[in-house]
Protein backbone atom coordinates (compact mmCIF):
# COMPACT_ATOMS: atom_id res chain seq x y z
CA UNK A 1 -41.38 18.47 157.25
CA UNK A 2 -44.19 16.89 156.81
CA UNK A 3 -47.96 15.51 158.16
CA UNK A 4 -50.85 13.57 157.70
CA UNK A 5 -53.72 15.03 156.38
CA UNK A 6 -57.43 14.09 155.36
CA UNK A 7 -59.00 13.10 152.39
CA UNK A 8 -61.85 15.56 152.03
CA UNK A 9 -64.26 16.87 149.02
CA UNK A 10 -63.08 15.96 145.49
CA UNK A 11 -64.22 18.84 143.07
CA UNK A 12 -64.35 18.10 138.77
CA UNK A 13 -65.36 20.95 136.48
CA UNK A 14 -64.36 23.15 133.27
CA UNK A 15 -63.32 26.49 132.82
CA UNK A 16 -64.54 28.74 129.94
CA UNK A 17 -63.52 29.57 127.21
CA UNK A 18 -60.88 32.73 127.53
CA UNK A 19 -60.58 32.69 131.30
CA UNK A 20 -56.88 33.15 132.72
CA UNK A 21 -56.42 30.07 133.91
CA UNK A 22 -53.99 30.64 137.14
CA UNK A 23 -57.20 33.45 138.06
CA UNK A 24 -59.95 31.07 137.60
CA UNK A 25 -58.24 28.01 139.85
CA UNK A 26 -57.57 30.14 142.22
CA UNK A 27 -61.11 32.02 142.36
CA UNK A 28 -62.45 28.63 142.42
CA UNK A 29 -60.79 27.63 145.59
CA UNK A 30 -61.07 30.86 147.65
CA UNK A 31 -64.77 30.64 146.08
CA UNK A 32 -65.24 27.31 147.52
CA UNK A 33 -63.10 27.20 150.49
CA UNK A 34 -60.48 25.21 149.22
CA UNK A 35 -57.34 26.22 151.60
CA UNK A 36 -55.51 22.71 151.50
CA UNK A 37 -55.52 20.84 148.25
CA UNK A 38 -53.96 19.12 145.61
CA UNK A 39 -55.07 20.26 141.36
CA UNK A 40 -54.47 18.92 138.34
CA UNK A 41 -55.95 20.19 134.85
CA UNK A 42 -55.79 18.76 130.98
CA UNK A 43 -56.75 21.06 127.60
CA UNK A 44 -55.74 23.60 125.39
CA UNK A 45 -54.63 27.07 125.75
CA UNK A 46 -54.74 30.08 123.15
CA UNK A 47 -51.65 31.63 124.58
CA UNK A 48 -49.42 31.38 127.78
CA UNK A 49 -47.65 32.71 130.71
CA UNK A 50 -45.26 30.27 132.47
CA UNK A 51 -42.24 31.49 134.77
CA UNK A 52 -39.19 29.90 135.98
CA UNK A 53 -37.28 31.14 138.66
CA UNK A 54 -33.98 32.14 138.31
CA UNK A 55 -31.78 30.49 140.92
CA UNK A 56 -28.72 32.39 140.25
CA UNK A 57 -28.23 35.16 142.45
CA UNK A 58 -30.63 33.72 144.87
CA UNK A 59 -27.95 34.85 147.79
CA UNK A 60 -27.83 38.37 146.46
CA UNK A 61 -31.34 39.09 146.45
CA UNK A 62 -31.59 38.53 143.01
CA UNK A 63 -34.72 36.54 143.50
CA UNK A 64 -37.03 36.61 140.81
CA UNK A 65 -38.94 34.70 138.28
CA UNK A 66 -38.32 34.77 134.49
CA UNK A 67 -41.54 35.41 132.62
CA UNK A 68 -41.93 33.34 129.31
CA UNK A 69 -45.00 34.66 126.61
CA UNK A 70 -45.90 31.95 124.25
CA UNK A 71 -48.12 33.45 121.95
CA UNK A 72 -49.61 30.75 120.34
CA UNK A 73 -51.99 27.68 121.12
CA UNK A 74 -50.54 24.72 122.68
CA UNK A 75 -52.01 21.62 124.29
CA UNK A 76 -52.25 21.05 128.11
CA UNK A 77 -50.39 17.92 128.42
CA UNK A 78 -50.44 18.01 132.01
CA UNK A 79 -51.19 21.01 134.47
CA UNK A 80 -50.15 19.79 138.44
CA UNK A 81 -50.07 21.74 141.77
CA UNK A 82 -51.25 22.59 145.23
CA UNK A 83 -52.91 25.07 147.11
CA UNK A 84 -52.04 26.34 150.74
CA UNK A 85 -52.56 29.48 152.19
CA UNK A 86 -50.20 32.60 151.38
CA UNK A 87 -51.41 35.63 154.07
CA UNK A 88 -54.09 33.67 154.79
CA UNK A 89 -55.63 33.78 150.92
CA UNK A 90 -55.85 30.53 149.65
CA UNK A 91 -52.57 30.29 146.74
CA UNK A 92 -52.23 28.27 144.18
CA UNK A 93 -48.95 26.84 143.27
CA UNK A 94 -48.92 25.20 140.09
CA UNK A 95 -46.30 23.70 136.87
CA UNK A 96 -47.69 23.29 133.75
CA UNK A 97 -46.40 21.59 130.49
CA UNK A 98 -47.35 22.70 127.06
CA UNK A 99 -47.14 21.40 123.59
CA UNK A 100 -47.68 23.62 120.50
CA UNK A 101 -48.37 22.23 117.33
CA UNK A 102 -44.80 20.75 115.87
CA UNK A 103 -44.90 18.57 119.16
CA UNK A 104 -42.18 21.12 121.40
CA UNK A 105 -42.76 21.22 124.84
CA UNK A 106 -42.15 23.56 127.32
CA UNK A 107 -43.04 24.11 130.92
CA UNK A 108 -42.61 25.94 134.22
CA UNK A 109 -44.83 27.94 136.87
CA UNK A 110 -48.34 28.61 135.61
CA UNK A 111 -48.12 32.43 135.53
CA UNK A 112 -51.10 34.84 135.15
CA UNK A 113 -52.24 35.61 131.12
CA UNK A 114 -52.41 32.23 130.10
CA UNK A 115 -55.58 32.21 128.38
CA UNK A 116 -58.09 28.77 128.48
CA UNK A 117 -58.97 27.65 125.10
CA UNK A 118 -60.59 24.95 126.75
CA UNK A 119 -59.87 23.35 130.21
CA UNK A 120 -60.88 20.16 132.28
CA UNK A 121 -59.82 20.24 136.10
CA UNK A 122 -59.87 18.00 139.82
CA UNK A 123 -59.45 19.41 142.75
CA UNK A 124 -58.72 16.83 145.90
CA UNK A 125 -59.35 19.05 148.68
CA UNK A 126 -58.04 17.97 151.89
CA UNK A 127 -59.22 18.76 155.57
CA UNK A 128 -56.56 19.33 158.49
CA UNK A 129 -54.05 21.64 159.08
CA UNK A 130 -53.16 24.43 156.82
CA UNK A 131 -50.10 24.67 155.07
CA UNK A 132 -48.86 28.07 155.03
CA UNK A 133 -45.90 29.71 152.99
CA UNK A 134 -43.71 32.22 154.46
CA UNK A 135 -40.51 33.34 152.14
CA UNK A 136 -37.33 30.75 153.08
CA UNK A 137 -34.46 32.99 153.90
CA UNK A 138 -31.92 30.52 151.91
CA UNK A 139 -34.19 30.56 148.43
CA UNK A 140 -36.21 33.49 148.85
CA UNK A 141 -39.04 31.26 147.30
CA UNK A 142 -42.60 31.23 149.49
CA UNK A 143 -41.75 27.70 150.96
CA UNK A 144 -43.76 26.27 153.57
CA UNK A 145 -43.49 26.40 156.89
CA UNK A 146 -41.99 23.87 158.91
């Protein structure tokens, strides 16, 4: 599945200091209107919340995500996602990687409670039309629809 879609508004900007940084993208786009769009962030966090879902089980309704706490700082080395529309609220669907301070990285879903030391995003938001997610009945993940 796929289709074309429009270049539209390109958005660059910081957070603050000790916002959650999945709740402040995503306030940012419903804020501004951003319901089709690509992000991508850089900085430092003071602790994190990443998730990775466990795809054992998937066919037994076993669907859920694995919450990971790092409580520690670690770098942004690269923060990447999109946003579509889930119920008709623009979502935000992002991966992040993180290094602490011995140089280990470690990455997944950028979950809620990952708090912004100090953050750098773009937002490409794109006109045409919207990409919704629905749950897929094979993953149980909030795919897109075809």
């Amino acid at each position: 599945m796929f289709r074309p879609i429009n270049y539209g508004r390109l958005f660059m900007g910081r957070l603050e200091h000790g916002d959650d940084l999945y709740d402040a993208l995503t306030s940012f786009c419903q804020k501004n209107h951003i319901a089709l769009g690509w992000i991508e962030a850089i900085g430092a966090v003071q602790e994190a919340c990443i998730s990775f879902y466990e795809q054992e089980g998937y066919e037994d309704s076993k669907k859920r995500y694995k919450l990971i706490s790092l409580d520690q700082p670690l770098e942004i080395l690269n923060l990447t996602g999109n946003v579509s529309l889930r119920e008709g609220i623009a979502f935000v669907h992002a991966h992040i990687s993180l290094a602490d301070s011995e140089g280990r990285v470690y990455g997944g879903h950028l979950a809620q409670g990952t708090k912004v030391f100090a953050c750098e995003f773009v937002i490409h938001a794109f006109e045409g039309k919207k990409f919704e997610r629905e749950e897929d009945g094979l993953t149980g993940l909030p795919l897109w629809k075809p």
